[in-house]
N, C-alpha and C. Protein backbone atom coordinates (compact mmCIF):
# COMPACT_ATOMS: atom_id res chain seq x y z
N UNK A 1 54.98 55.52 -25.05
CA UNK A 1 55.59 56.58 -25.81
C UNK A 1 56.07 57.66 -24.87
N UNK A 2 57.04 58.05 -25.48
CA UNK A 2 57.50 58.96 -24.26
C UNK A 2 56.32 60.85 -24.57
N UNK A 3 57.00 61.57 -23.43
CA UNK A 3 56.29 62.69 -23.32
C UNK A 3 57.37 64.02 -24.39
N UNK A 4 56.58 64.92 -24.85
CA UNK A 4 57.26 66.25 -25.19
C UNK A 4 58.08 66.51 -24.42
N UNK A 5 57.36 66.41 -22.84
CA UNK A 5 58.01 67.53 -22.08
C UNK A 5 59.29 67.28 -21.41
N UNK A 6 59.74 65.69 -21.44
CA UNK A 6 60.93 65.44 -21.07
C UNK A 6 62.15 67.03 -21.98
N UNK A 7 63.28 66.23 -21.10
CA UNK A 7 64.44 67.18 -21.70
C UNK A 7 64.67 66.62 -22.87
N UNK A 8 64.83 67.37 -24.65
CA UNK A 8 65.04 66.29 -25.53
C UNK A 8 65.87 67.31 -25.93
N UNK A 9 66.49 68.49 -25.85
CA UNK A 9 67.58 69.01 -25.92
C UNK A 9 67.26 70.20 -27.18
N UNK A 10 68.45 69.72 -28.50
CA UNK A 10 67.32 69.72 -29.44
C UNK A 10 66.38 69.71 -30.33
N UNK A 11 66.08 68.16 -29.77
CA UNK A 11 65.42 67.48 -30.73
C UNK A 11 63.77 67.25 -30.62
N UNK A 12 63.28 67.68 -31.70
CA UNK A 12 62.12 67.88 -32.02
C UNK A 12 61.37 66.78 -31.80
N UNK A 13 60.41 66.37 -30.94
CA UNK A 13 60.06 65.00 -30.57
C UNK A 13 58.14 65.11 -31.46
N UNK A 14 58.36 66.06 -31.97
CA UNK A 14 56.69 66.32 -32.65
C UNK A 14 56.58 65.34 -33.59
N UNK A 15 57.70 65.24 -34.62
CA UNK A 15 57.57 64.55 -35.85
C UNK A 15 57.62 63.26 -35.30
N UNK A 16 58.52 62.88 -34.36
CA UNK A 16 58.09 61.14 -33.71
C UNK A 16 56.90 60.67 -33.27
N UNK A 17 56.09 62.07 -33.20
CA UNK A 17 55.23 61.59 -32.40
C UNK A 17 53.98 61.60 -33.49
N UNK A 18 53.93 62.48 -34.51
CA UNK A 18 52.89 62.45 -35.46
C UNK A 18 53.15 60.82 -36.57
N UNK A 19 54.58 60.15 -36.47
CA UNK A 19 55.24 59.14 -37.60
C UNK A 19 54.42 57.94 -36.98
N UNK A 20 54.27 58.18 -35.79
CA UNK A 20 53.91 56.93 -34.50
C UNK A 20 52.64 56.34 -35.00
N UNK A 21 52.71 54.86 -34.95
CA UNK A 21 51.84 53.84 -35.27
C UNK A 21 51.03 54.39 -34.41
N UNK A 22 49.41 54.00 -34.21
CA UNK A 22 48.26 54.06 -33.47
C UNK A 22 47.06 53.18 -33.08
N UNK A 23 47.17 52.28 -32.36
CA UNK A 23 46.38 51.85 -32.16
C UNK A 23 45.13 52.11 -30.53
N UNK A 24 44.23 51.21 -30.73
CA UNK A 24 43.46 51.28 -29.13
C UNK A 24 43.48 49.94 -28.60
N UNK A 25 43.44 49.81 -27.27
CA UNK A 25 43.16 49.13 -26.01
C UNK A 25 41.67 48.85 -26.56
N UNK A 26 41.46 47.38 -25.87
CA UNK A 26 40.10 47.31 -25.54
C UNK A 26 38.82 48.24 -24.88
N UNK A 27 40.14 49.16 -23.72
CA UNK A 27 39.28 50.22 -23.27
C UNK A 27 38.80 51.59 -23.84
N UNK A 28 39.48 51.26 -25.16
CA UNK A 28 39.72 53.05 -25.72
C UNK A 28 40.53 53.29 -26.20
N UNK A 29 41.18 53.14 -25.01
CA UNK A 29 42.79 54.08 -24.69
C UNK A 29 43.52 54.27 -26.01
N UNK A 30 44.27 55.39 -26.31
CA UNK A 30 45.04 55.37 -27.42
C UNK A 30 46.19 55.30 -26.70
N UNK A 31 46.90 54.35 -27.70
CA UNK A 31 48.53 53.53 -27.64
C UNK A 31 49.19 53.95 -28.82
N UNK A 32 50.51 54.79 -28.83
CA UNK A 32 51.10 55.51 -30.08
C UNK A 32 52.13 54.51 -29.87
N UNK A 33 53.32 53.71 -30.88
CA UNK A 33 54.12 53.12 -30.98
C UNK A 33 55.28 54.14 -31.81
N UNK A 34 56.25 54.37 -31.69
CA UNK A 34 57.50 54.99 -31.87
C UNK A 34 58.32 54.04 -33.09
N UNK A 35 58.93 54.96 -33.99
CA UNK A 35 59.80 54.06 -34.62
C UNK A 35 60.85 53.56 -34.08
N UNK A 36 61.44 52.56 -34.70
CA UNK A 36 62.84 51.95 -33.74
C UNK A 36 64.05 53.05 -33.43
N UNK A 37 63.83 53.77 -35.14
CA UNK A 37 64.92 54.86 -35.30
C UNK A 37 64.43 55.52 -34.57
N UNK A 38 63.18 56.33 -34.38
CA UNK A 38 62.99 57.75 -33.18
C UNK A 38 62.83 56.91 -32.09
N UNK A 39 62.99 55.83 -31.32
CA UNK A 39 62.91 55.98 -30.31
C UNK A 39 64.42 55.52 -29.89
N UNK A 40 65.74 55.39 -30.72
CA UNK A 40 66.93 55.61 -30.74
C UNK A 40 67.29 56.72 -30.69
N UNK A 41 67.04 57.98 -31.81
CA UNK A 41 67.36 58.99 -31.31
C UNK A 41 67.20 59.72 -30.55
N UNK A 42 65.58 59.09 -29.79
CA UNK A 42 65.28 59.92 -28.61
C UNK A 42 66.17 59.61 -27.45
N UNK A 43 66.19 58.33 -27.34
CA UNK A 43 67.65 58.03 -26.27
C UNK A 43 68.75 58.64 -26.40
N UNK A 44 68.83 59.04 -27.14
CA UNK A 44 70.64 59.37 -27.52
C UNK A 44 70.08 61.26 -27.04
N UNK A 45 68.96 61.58 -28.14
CA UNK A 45 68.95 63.04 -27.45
C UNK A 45 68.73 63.12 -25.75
N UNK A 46 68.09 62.50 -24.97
CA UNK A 46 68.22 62.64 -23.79
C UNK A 46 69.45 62.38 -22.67
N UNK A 47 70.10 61.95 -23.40
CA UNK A 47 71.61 61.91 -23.31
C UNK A 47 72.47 61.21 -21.98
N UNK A 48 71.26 60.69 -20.96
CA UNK A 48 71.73 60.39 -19.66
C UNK A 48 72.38 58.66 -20.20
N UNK A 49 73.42 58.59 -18.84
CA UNK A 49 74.04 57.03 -19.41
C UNK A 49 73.10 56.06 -19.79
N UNK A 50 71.82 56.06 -19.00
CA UNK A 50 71.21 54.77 -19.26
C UNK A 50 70.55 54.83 -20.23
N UNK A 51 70.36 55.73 -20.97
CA UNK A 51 69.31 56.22 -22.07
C UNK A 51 70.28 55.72 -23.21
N UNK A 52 71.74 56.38 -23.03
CA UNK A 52 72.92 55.81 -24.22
C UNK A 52 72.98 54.00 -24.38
N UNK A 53 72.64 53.55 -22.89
CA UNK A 53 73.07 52.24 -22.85
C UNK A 53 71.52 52.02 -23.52
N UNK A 54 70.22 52.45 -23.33
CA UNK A 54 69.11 51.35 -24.11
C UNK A 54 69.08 51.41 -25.66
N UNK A 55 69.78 53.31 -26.24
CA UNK A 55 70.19 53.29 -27.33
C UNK A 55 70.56 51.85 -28.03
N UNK A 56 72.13 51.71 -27.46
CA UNK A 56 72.47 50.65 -27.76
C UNK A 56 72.27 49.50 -27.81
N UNK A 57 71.40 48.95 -26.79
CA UNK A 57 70.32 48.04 -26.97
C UNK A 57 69.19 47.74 -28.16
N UNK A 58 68.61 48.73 -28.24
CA UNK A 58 67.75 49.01 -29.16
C UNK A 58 68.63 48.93 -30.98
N UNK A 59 69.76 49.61 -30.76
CA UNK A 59 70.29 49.35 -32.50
C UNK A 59 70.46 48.04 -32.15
N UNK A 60 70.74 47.40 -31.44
CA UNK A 60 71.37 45.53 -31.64
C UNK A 60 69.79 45.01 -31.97
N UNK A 61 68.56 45.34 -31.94
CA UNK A 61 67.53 44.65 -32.25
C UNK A 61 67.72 44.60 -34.01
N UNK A 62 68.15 46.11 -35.08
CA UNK A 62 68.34 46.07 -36.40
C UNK A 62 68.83 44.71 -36.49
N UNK A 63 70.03 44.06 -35.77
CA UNK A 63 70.49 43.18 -36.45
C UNK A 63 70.19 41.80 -36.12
């Protein structure tokens, strides 16, 4: 899952992060999973080319 503190411009990355599936590791660890949609718009809000290009990656999984 990504971090708050990246640049997300601005877009509110709280509500992605409270929507986020939750599970644990064998060790503990908590593992948050992102929706397909917020972790599209988080690409797109961070706005660098490669972030646009996994965007686009990521909508071709919808279909």
């Amino acid at each position: 899952m990504r971090t708050p503190a990246l640049r997300w411009g601005t877009m509110d990355v709280t509500t992605c992060l409270t929507r986020a599936e939750t599970t644990r590791d064998p060790a503990g660890f908590t593992i948050r999973y992102a929706e397909l949609d917020d972790l599209i718009r988080m690409r797109r809000a961070l706005g660098r080319p490669k972030d646009h290009r996994r965007a686009d990656e990521l909508e071709r999984l919808r279909t």
